[in-house]
N, C-alpha and C. Protein backbone atom coordinates (compact mmCIF):
# COMPACT_ATOMS: atom_id res chain seq x y z
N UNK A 1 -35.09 -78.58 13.85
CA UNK A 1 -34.75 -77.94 12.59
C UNK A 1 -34.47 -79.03 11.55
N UNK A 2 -34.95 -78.54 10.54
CA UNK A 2 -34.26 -79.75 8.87
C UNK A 2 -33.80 -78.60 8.33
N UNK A 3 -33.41 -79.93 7.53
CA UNK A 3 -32.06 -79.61 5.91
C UNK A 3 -33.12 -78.77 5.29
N UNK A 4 -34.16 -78.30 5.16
CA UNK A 4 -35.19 -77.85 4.57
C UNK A 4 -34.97 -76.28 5.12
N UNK A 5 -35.03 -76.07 6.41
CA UNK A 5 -34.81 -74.93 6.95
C UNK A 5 -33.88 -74.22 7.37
N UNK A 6 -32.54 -75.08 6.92
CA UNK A 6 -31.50 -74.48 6.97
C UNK A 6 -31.18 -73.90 5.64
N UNK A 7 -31.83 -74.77 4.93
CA UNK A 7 -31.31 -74.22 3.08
C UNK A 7 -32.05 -73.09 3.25
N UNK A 8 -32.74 -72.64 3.60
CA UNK A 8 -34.32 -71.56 3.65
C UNK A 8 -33.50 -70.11 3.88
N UNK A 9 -33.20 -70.75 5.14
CA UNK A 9 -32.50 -69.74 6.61
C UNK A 9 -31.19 -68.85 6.12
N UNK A 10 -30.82 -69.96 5.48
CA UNK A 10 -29.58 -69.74 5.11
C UNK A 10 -29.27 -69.48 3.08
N UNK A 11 -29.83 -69.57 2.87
CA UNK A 11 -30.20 -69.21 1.24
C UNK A 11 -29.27 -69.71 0.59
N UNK A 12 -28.94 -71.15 0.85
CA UNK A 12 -28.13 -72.31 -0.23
C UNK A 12 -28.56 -72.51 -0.86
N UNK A 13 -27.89 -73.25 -2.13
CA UNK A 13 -28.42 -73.36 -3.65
C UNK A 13 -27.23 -74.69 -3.58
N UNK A 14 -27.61 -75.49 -4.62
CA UNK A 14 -26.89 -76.96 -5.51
C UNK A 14 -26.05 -76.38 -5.40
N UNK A 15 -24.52 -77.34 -5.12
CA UNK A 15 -23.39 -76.91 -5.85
C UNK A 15 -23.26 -77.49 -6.82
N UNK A 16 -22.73 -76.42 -7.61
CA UNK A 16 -22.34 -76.98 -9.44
C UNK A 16 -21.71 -77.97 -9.76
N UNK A 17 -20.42 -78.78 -8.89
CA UNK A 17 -19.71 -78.88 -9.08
C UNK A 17 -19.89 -80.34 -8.12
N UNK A 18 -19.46 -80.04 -6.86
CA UNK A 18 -19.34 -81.30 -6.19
C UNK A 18 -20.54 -82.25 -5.48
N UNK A 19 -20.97 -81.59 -5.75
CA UNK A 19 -22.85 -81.95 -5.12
C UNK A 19 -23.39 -81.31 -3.43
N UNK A 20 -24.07 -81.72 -3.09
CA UNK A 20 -24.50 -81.08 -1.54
C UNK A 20 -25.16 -79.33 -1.73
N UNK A 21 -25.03 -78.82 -1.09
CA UNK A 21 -25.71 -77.36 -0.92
C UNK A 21 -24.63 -76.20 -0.20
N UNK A 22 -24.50 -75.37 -0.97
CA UNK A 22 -23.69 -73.86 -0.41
C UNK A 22 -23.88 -72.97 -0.69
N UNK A 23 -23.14 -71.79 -0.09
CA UNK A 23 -23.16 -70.27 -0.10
C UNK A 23 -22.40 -69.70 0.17
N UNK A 24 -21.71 -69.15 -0.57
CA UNK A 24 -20.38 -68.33 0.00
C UNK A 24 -20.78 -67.03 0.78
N UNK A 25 -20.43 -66.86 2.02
CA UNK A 25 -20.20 -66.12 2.93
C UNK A 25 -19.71 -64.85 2.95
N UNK A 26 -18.35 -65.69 2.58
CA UNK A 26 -17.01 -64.44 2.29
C UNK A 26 -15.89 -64.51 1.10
N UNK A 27 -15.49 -63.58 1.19
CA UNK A 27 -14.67 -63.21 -0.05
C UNK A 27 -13.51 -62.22 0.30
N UNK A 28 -12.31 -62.63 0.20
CA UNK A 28 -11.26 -61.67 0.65
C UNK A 28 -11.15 -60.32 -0.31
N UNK A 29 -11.16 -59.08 0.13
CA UNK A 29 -10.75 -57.93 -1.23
C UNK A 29 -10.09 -58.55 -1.51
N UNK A 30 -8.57 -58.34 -0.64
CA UNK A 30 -6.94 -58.52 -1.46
C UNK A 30 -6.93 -59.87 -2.00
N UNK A 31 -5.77 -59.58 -2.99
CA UNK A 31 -5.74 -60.62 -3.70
C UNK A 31 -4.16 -60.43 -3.95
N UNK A 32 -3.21 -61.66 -4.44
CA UNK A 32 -1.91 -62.34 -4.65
C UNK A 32 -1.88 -62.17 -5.49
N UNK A 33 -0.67 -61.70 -6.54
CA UNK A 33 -0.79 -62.03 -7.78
C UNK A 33 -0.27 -63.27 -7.79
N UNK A 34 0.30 -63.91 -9.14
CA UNK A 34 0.94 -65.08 -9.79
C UNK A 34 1.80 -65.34 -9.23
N UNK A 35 2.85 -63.90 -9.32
CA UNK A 35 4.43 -63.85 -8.56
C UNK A 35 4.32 -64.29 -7.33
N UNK A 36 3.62 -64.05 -6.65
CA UNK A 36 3.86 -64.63 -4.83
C UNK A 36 3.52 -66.36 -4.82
N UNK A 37 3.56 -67.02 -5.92
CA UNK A 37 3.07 -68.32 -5.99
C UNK A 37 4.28 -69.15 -6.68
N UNK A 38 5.40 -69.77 -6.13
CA UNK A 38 6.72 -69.82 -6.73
C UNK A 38 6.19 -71.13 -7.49
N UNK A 39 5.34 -71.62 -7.24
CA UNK A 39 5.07 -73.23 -7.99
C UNK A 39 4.21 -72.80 -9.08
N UNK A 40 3.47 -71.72 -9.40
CA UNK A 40 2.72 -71.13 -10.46
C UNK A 40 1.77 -72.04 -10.61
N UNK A 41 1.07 -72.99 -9.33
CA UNK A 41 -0.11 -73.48 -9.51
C UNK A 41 -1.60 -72.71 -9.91
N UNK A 42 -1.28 -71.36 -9.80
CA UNK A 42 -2.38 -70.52 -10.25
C UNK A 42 -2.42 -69.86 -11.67
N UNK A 43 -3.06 -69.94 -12.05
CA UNK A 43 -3.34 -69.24 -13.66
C UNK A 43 -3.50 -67.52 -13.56
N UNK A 44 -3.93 -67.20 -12.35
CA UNK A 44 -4.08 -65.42 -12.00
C UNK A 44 -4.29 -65.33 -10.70
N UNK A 45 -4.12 -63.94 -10.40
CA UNK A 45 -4.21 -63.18 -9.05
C UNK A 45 -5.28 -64.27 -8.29
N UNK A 46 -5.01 -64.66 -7.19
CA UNK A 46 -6.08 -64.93 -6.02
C UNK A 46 -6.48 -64.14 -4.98
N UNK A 47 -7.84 -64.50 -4.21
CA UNK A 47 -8.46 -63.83 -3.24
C UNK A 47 -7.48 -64.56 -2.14
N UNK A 48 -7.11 -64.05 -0.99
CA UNK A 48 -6.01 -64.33 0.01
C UNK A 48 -7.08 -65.36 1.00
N UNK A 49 -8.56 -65.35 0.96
CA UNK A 49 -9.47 -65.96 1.64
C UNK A 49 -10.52 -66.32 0.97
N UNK A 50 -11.57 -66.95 1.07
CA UNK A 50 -13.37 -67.19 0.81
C UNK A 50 -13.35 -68.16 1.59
N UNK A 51 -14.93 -68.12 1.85
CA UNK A 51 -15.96 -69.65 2.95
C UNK A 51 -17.38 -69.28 2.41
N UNK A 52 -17.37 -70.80 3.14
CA UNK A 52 -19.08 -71.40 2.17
C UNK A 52 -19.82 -71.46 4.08
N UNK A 53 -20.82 -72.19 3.41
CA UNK A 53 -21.55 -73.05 4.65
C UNK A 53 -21.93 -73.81 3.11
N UNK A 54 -21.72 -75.10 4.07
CA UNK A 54 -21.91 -76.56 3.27
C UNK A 54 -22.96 -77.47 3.59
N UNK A 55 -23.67 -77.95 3.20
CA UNK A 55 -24.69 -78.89 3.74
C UNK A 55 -24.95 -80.15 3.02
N UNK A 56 -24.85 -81.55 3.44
CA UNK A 56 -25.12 -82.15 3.43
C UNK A 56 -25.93 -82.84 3.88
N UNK A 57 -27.09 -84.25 3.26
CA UNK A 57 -28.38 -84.56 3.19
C UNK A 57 -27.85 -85.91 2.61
N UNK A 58 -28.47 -87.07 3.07
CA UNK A 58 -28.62 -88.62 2.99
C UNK A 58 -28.02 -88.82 1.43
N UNK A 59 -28.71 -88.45 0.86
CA UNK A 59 -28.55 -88.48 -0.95
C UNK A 59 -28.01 -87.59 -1.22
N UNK A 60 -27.17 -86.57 -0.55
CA UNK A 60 -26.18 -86.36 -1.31
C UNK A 60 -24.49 -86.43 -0.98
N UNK A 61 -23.42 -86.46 -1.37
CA UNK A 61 -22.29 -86.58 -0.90
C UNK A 61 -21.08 -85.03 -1.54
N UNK A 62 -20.47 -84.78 -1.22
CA UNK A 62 -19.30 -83.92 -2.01
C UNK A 62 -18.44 -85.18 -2.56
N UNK A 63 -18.25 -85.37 -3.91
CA UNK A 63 -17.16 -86.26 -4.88
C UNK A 63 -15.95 -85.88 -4.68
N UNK A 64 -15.26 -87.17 -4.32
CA UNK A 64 -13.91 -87.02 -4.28
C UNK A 64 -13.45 -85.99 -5.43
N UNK A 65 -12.66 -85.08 -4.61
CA UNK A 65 -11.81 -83.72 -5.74
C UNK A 65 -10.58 -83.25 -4.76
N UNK A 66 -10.10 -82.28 -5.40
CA UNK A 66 -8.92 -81.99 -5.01
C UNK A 66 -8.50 -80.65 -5.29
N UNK A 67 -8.01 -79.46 -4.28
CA UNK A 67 -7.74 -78.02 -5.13
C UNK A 67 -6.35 -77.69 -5.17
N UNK A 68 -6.60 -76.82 -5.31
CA UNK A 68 -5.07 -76.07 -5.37
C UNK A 68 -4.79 -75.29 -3.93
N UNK A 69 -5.74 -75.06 -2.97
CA UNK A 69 -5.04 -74.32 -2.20
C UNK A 69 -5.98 -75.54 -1.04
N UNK A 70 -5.50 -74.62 0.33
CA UNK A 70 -5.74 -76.05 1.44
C UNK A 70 -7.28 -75.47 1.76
N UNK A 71 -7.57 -76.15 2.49
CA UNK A 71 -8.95 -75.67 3.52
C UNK A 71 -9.11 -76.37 4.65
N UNK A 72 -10.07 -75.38 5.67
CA UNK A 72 -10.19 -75.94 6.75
C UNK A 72 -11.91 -75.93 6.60
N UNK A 73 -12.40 -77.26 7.29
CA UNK A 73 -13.79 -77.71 7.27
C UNK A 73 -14.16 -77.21 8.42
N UNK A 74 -15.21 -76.83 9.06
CA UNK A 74 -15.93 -76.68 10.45
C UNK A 74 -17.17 -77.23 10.74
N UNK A 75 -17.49 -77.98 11.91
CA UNK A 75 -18.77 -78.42 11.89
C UNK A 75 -19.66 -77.39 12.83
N UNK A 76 -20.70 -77.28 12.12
CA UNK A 76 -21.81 -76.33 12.93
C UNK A 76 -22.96 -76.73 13.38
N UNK A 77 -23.36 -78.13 13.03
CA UNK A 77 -24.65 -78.29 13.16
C UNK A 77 -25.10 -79.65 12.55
N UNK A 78 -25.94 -80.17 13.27
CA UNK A 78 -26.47 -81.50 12.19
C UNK A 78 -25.29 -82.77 12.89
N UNK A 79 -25.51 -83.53 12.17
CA UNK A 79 -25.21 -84.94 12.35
C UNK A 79 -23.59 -85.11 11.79
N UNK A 80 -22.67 -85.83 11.87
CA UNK A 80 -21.46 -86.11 11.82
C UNK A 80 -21.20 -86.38 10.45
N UNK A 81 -19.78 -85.94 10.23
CA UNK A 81 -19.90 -86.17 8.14
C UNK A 81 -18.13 -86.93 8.24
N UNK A 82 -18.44 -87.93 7.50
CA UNK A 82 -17.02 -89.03 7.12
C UNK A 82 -16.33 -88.45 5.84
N UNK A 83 -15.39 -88.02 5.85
CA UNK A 83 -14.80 -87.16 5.06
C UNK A 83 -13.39 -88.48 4.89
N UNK A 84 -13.15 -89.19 3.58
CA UNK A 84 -12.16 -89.66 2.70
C UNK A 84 -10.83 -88.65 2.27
N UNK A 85 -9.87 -88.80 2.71
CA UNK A 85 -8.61 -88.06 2.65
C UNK A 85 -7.57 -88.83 2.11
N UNK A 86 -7.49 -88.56 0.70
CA UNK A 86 -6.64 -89.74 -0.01
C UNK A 86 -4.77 -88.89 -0.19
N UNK A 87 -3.89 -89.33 0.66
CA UNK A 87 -2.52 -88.71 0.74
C UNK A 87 -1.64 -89.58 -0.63
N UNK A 88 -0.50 -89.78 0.06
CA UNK A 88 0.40 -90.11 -0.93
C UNK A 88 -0.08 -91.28 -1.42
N UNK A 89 0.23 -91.60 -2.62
CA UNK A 89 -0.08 -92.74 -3.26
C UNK A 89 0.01 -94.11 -2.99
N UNK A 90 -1.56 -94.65 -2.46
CA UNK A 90 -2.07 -95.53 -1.49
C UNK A 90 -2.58 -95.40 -0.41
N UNK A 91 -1.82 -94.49 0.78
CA UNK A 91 -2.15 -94.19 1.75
C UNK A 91 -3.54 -93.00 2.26
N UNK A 92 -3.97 -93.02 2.94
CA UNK A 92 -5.57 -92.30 3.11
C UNK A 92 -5.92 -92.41 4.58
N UNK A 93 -6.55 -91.69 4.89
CA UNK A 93 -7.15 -91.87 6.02
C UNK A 93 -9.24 -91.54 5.89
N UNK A 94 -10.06 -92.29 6.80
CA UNK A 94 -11.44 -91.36 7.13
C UNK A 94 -11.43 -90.80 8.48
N UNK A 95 -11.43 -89.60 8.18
CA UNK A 95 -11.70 -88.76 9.47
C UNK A 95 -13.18 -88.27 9.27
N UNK A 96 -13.35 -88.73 10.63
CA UNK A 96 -15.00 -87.71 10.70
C UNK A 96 -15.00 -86.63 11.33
N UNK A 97 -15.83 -85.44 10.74
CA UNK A 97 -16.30 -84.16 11.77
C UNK A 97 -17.21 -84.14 12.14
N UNK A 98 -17.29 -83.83 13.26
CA UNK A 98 -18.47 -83.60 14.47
C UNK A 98 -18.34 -83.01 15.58
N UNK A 99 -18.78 -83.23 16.66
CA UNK A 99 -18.59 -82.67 17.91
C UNK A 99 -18.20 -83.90 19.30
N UNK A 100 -18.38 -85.05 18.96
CA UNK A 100 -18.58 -86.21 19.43
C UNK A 100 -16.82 -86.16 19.68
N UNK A 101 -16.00 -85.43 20.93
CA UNK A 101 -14.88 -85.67 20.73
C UNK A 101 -14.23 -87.06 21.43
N UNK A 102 -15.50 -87.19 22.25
CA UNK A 102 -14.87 -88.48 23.05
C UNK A 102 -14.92 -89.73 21.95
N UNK A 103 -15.28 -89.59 20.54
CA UNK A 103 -15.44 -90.54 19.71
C UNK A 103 -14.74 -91.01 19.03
N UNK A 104 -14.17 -89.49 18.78
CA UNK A 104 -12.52 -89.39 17.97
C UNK A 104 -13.07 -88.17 16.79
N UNK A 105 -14.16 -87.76 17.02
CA UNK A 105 -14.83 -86.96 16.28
C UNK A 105 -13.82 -85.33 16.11
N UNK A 106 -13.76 -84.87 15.59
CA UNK A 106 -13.14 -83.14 15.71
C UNK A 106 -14.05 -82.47 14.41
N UNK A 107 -14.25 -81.10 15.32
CA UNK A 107 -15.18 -79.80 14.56
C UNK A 107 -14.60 -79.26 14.11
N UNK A 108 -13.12 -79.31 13.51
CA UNK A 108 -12.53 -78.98 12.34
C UNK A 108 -11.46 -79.72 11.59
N UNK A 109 -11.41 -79.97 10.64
CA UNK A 109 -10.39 -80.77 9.88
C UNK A 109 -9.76 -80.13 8.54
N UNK A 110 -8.45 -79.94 8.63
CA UNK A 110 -7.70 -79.96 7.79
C UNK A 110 -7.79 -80.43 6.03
N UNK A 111 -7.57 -80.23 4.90
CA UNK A 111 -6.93 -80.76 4.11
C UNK A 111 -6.40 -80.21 3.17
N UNK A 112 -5.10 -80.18 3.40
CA UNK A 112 -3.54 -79.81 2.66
C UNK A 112 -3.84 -79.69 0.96
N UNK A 113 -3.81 -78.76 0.17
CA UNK A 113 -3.76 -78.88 -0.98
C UNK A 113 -3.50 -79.92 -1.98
N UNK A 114 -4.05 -79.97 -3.18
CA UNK A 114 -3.48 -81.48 -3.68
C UNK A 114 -3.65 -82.91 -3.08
N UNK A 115 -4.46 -82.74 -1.84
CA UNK A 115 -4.79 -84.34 -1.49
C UNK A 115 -6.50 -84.39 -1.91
N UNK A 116 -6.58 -85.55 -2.00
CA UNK A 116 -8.16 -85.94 -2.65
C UNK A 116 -8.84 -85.95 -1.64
N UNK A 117 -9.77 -85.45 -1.38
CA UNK A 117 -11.01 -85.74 -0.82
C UNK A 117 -12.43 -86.14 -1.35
N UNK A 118 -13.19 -86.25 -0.04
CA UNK A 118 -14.66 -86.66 -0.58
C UNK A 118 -15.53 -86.63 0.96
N UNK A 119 -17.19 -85.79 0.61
CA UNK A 119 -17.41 -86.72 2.29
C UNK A 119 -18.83 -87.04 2.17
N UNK A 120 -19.19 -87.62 3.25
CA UNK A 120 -20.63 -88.14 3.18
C UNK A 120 -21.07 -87.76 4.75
N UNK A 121 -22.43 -88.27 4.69
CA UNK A 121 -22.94 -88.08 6.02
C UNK A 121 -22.98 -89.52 6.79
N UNK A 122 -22.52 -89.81 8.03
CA UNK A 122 -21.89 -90.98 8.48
C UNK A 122 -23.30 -91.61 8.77
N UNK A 123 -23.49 -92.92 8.52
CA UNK A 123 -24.72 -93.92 8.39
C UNK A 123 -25.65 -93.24 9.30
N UNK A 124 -26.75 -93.20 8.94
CA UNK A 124 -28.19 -92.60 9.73
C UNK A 124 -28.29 -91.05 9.96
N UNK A 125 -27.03 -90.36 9.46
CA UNK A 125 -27.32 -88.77 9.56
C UNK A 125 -28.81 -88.33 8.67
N UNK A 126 -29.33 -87.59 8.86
CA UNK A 126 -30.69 -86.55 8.51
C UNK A 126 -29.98 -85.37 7.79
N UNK A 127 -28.77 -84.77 8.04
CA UNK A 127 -28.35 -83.69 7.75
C UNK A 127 -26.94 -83.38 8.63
N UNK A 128 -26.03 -82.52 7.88
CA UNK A 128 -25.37 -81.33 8.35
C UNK A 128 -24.48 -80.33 8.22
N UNK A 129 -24.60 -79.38 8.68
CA UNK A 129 -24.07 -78.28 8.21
C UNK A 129 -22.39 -77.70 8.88
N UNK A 130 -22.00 -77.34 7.74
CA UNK A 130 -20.13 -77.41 7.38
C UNK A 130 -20.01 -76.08 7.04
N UNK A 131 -18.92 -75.37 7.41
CA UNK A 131 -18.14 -74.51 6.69
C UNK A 131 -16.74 -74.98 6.59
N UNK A 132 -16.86 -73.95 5.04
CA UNK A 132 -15.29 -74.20 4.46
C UNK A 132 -14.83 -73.21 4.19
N UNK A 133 -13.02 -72.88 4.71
CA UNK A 133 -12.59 -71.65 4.78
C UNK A 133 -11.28 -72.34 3.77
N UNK A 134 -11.00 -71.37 2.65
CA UNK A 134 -10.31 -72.11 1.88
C UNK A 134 -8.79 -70.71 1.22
N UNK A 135 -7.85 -71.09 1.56
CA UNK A 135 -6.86 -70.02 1.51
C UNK A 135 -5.49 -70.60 0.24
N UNK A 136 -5.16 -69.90 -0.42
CA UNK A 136 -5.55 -68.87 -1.33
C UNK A 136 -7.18 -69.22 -1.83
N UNK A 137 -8.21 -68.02 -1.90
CA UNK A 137 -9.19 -68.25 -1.90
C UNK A 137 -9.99 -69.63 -2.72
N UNK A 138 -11.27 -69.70 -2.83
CA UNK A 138 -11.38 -71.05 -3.99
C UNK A 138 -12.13 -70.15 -5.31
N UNK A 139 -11.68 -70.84 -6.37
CA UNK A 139 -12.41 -70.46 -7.30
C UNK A 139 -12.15 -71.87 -8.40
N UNK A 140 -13.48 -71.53 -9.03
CA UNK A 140 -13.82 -73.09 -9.90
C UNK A 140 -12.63 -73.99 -10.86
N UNK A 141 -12.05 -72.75 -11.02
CA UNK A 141 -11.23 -73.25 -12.25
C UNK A 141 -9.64 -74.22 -11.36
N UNK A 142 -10.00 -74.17 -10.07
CA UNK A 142 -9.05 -74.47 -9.26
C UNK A 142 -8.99 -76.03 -9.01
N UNK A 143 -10.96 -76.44 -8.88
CA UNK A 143 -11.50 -78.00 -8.63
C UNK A 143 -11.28 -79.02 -9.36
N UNK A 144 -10.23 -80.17 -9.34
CA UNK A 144 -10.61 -81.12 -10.20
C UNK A 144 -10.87 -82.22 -9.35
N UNK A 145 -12.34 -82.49 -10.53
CA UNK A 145 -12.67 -83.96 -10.14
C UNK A 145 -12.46 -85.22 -10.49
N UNK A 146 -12.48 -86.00 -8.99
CA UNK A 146 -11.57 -87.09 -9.40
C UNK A 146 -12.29 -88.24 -10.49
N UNK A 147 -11.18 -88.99 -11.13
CA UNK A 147 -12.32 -90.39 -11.83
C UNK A 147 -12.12 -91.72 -11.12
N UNK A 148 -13.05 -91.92 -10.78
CA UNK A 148 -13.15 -93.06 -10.32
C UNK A 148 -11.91 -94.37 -10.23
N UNK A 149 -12.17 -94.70 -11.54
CA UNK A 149 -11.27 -95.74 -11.81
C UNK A 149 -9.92 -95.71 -11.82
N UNK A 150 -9.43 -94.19 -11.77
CA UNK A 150 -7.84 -93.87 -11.18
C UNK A 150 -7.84 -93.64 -9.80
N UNK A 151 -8.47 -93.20 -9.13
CA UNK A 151 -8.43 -93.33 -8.09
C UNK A 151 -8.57 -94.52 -7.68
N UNK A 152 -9.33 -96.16 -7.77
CA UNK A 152 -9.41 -96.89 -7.07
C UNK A 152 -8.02 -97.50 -6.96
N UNK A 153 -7.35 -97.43 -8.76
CA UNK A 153 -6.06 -98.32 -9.23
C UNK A 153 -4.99 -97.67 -8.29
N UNK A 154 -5.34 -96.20 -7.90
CA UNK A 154 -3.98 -95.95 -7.18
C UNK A 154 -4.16 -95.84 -5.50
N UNK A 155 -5.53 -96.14 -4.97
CA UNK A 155 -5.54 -96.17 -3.92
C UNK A 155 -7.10 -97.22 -3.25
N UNK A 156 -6.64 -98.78 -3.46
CA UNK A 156 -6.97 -100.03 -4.06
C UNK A 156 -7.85 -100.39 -2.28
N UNK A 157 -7.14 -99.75 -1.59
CA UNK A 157 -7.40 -100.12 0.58
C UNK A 157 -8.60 -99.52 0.06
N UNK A 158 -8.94 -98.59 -0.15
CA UNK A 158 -10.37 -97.64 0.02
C UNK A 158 -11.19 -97.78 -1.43
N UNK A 159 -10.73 -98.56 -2.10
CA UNK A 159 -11.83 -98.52 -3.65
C UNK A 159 -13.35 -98.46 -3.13
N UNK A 160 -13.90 -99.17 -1.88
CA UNK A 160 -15.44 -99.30 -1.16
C UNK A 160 -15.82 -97.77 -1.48
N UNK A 161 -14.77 -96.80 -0.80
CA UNK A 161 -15.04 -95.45 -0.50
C UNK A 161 -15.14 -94.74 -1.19
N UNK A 162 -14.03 -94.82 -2.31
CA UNK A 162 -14.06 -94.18 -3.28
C UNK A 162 -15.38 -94.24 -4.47
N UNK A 163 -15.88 -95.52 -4.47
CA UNK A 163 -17.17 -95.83 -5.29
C UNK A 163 -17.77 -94.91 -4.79
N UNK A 164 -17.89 -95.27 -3.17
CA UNK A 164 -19.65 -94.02 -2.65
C UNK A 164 -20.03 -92.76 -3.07
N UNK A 165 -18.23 -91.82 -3.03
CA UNK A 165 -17.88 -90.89 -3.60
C UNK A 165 -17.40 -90.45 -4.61
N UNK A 166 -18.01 -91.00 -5.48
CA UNK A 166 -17.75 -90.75 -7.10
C UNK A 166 -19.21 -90.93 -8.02
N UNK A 167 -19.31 -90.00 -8.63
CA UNK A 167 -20.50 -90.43 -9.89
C UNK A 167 -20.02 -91.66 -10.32
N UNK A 168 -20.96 -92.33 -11.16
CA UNK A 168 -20.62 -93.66 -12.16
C UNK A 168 -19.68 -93.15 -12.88
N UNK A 169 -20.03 -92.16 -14.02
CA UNK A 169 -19.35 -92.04 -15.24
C UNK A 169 -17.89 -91.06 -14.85
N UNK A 170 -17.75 -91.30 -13.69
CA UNK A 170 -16.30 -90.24 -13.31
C UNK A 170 -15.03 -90.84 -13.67
């Protein structure tokens, strides 16, 4: 199988936003209002759930960003993806997902609201395919992307990483 026939199979389109290929799946009815959100990180009611299937391809990466609510990644398929997890200020880790557990690999990974991410496909991948389950649901106005040059100044160990995963003009 290719990245060709999974986009097909699976009827992904560009993402707008962070780059790579998705499709949202699901969509929770219920929804939260404002009030159940004591930090009022939300501007209106949220969906309590949504998920994509994600795909990544050589040339393309998801740009370091960051939301408002957490998500969990899943690997389904395809080749292993290095995912940049930028925590408190300086500190970070790369975790990869895959299936490869004797590697240190895991088919699902975490990341906590408000921490930066970014991922790529780990040297010589062809492709692979991700879901993302993201609670309080995701919606656009939620994504910000990171810029480059603040991110390197505040987390200086990983500037290599942060380049890969960033446009130029970010």
């Amino acid at each position: 199988m290719t990245a060709e026939d999974v986009k097909k199979i699976l009827g992904l389109q560009p993402h707008p936003r962070e780059g790579g290929w998705y499709v949202r799946t699901y969509e929770a009815a219920e929804k939260l209002g404002i009030e159940a959100f004591e930090d009022k990180r939300y501007e209106g009611a949220r969906r309590t759930g949504t998920a994509i299937y994600y795909l990544l391809e050589p040339d393309t990466f998801s740009e370091m960003h960051r939301l408002k609510s957490d998500e969990v990644f899943h690997f389904y398929a395809g080749d292993a993806v290095e995912m940049l997890q930028l925590t408190e200020k300086g500190k970070g880790a790369m975790v990869v997902i895959g299936n490869d557990l004797l590697r240190g690999q895991r088919p699902q990974v975490i990341v906590e609201r408000d921490v930066w991410q970014g991922s790529r496909l780990v040297e010589g991948g062809r492709w692979a395919l991700l879901g993302c389950t993201v609670s309080p649901g995701f919606e656009f106005e939620d994504y910000e992307a990171g810029v480059r040059e603040e991110l390197c100044g505040a987390w200086p160990d990983f500037a290599p990483e942060i380049r890969a995963l960033t446009r130029e003009n970010s």
